[in-house]
C-alpha atoms as a PDB file:
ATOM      1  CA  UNK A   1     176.459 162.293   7.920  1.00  0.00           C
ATOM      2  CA  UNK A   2     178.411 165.596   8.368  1.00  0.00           C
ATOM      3  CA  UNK A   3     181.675 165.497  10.268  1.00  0.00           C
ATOM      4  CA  UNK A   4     182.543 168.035  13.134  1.00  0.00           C
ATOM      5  CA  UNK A   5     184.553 170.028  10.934  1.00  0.00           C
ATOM      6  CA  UNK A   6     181.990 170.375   8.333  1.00  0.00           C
ATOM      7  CA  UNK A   7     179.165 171.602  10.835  1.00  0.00           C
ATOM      8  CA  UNK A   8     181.867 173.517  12.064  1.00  0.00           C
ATOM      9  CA  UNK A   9     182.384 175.128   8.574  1.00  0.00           C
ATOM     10  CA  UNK A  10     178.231 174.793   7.799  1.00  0.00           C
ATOM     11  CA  UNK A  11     177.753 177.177  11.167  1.00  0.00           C
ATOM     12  CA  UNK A  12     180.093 179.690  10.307  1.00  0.00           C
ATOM     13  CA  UNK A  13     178.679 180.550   6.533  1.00  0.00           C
ATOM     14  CA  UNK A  14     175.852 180.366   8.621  1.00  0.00           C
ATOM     15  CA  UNK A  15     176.851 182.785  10.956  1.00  0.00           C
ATOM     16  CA  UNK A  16     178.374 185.540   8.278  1.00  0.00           C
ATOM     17  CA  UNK A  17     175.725 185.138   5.765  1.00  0.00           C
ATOM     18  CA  UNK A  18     173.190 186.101   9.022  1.00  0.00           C
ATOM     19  CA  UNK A  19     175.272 188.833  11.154  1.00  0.00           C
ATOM     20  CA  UNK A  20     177.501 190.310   8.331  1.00  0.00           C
ATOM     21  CA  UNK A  21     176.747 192.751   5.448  1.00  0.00           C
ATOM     22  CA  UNK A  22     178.376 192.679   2.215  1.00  0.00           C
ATOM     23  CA  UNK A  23     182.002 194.367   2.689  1.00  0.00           C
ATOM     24  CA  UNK A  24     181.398 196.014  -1.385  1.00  0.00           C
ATOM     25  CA  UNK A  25     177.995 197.660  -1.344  1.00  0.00           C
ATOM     26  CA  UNK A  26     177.106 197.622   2.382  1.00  0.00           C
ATOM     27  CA  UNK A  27     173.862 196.048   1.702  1.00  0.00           C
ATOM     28  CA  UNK A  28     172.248 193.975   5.098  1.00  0.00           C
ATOM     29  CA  UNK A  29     171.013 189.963   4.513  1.00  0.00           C
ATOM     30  CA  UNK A  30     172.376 189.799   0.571  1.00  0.00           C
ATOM     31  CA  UNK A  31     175.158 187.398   1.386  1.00  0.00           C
ATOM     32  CA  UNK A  32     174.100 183.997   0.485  1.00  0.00           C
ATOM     33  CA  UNK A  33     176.054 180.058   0.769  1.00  0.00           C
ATOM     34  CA  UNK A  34     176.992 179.456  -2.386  1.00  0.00           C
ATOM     35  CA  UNK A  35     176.791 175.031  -3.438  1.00  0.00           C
ATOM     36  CA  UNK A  36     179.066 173.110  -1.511  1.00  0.00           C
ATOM     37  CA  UNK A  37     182.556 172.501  -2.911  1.00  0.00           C
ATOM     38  CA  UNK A  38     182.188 175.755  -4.692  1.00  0.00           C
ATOM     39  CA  UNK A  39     185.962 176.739  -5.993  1.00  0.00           C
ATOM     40  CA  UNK A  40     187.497 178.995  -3.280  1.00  0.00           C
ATOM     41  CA  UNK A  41     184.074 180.840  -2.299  1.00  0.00           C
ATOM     42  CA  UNK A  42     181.364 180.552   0.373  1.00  0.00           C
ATOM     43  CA  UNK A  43     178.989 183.095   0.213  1.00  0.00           C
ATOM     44  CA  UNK A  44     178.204 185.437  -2.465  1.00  0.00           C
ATOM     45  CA  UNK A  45     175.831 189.034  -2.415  1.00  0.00           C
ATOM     46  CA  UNK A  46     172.661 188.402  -4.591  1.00  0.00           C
ATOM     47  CA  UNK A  47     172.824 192.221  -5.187  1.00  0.00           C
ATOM     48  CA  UNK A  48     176.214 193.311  -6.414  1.00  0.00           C
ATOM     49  CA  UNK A  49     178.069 189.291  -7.059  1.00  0.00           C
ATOM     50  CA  UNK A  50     180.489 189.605  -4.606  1.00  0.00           C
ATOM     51  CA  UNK A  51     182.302 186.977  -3.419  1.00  0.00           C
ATOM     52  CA  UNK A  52     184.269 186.118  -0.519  1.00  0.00           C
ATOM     53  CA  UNK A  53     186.002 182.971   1.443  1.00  0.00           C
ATOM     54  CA  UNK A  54     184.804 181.693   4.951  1.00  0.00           C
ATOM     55  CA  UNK A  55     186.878 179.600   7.175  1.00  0.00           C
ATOM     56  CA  UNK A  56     186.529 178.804  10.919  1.00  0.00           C
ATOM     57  CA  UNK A  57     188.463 177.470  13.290  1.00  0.00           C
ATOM     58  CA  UNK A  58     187.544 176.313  17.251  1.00  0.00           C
ATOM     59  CA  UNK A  59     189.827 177.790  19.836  1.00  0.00           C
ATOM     60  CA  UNK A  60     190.156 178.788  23.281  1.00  0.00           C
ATOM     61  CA  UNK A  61     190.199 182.578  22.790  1.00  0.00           C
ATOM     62  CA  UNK A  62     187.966 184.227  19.979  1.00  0.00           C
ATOM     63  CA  UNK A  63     189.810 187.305  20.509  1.00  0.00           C
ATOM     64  CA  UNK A  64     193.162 186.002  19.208  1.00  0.00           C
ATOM     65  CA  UNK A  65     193.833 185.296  15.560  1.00  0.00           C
ATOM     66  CA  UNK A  66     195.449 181.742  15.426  1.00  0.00           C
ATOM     67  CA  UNK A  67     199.161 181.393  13.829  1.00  0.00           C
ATOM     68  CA  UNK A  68     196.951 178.830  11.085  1.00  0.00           C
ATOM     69  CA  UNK A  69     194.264 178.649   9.955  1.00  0.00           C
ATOM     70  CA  UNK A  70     193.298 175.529   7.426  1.00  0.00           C
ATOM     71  CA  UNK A  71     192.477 176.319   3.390  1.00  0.00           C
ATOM     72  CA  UNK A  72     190.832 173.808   1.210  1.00  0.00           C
ATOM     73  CA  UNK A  73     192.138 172.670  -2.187  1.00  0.00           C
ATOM     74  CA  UNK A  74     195.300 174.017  -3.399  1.00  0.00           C
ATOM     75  CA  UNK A  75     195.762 174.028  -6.726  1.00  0.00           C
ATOM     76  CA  UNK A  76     192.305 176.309  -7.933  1.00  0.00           C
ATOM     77  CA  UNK A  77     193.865 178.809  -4.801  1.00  0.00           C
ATOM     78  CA  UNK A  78     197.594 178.620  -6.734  1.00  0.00           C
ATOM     79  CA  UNK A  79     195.903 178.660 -10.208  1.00  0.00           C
ATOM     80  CA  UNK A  80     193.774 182.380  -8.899  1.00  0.00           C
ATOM     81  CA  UNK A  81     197.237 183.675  -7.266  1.00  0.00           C
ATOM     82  CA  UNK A  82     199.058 183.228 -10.068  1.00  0.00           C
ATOM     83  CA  UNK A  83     196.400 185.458 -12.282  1.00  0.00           C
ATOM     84  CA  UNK A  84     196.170 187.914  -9.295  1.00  0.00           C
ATOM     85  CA  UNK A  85     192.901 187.475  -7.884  1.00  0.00           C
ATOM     86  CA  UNK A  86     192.511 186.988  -4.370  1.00  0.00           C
ATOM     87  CA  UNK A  87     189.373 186.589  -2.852  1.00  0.00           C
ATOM     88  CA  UNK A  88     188.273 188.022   0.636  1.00  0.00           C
ATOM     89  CA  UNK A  89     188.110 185.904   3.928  1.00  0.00           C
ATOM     90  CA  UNK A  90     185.733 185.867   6.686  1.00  0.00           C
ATOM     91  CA  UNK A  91     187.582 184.566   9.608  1.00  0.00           C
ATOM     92  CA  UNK A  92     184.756 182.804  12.143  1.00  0.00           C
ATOM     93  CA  UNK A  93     186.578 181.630  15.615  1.00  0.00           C
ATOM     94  CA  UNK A  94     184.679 179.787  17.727  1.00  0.00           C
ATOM     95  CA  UNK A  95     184.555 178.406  21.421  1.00  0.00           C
ATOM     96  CA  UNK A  96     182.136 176.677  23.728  1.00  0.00           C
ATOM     97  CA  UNK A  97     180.623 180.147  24.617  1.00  0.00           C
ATOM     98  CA  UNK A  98     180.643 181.898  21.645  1.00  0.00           C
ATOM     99  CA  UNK A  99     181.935 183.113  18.349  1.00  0.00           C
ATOM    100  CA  UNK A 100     183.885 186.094  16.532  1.00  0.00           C
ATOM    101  CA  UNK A 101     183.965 186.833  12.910  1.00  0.00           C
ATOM    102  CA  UNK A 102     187.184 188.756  11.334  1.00  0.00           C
ATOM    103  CA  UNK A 103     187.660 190.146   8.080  1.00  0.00           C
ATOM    104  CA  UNK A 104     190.754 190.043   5.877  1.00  0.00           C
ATOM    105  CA  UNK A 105     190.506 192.048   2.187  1.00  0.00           C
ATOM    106  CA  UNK A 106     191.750 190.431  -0.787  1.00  0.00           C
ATOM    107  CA  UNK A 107     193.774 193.624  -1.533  1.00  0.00           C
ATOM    108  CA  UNK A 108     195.868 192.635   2.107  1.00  0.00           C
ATOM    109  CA  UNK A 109     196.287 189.779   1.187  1.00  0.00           C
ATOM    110  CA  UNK A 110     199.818 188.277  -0.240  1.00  0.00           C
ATOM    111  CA  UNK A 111     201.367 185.061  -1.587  1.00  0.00           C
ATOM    112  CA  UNK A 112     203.542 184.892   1.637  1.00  0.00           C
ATOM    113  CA  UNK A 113     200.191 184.062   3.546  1.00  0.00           C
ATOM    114  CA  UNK A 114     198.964 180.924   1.192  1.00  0.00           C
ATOM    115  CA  UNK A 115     201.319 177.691   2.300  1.00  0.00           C
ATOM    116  CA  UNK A 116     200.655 174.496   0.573  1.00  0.00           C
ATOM    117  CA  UNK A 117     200.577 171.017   2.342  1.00  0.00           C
ATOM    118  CA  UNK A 118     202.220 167.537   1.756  1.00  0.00           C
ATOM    119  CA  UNK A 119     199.923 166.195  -0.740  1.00  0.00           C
ATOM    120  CA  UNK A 120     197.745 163.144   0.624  1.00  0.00           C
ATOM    121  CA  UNK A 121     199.410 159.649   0.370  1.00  0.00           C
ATOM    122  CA  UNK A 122     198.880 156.961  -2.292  1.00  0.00           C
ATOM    123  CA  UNK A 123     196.849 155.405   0.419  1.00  0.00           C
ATOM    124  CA  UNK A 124     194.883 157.890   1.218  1.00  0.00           C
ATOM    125  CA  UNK A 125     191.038 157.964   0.073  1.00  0.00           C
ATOM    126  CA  UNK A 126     191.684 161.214  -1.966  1.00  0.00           C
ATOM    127  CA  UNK A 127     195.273 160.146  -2.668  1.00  0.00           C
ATOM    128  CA  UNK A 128     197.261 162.920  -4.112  1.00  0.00           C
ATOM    129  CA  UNK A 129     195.033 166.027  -2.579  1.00  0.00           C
ATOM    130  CA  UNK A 130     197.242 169.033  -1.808  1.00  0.00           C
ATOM    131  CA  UNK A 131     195.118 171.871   0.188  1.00  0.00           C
ATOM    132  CA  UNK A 132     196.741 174.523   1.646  1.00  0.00           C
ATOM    133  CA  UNK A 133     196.955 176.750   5.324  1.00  0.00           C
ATOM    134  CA  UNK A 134     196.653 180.582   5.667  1.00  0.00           C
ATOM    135  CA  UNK A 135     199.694 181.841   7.863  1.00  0.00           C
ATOM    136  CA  UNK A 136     198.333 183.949   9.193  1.00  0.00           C
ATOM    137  CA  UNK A 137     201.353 185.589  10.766  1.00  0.00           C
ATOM    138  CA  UNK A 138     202.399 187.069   7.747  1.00  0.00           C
ATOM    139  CA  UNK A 139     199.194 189.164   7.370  1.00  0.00           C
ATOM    140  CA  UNK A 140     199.960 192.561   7.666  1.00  0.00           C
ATOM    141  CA  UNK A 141     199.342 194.316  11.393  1.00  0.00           C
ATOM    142  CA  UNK A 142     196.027 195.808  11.868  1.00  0.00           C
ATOM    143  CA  UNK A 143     195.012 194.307   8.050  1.00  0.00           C
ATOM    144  CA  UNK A 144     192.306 191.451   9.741  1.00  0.00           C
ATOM    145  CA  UNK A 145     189.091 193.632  11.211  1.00  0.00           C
ATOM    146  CA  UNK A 146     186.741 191.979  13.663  1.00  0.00           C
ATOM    147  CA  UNK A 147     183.085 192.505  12.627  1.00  0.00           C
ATOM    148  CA  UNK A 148     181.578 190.510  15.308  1.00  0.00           C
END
């Protein structure tokens, strides 16, 4: 049975893969969800292979970027910073009424952004996990785009 956060997370792929073209050839409906647990990618174009990140968060207003926004695993992110690749993030905000999806390039994107969390405890049922937030008040000004 899927948690709240993973619906949450299963709507908004959802949601870009069906209202958003690809950002590198412009193509509409060729974004498609990658597997689940796929290394640091969501959705992917079946025309030109691009890939790109989607993350979602509920809040009160869709029309302000939150301060955080949660990352998954941190170690593959680290491991792709370190050799320079970045990949792009669809940001998909969400309240009772509806939804907004913002778009952040890899190229605006910088190491300041990526902050890694306290590792899970020894007790914990993945003991040892580190994931990672975006801060996403060190994105430049006027670098995340709202699509939708």
């Amino acid at each position: 049975m899927a948690t709240e956060k993973q619906k949450l997370g299963d709507l908004s792929e959802s949601l870009v893969a069906k209202h958003c073209p690809c950002a590198k050839c412009k193509r509409e409906n060729t974004l498609k969800l990658l597997p689940k647990n796929f290394k640091c990618a969501d959705v992917v174009c079946d025309f030109c292979g691009y890939l790109a990140q989607v993350k979602s968060k509920t809040v009160k207003n869709i029309d302000l970027i939150p301060k955080q926004v949660l990352g998954a695993a941190w170690q593959p992110q680290k491991e792709r910073m370190d050799a320079g690749i970045y990949f792009p993030l669809f940001l998909v905000l969400v309240n009772e009424q509806s939804f907004a999806i913002y778009y952040l390039s890899a190229d605006l994107q910088t190491p300041d952004m990526f902050i890694a969390r306290k590792p899970l405890s020894e007790n914990a049922k993945r003991a040892g996990w580190q994931g990672f937030y975006y801060d996403m008040q060190q994105v430049p000004s006027g670098a995340v785009v709202r699509l939708k």
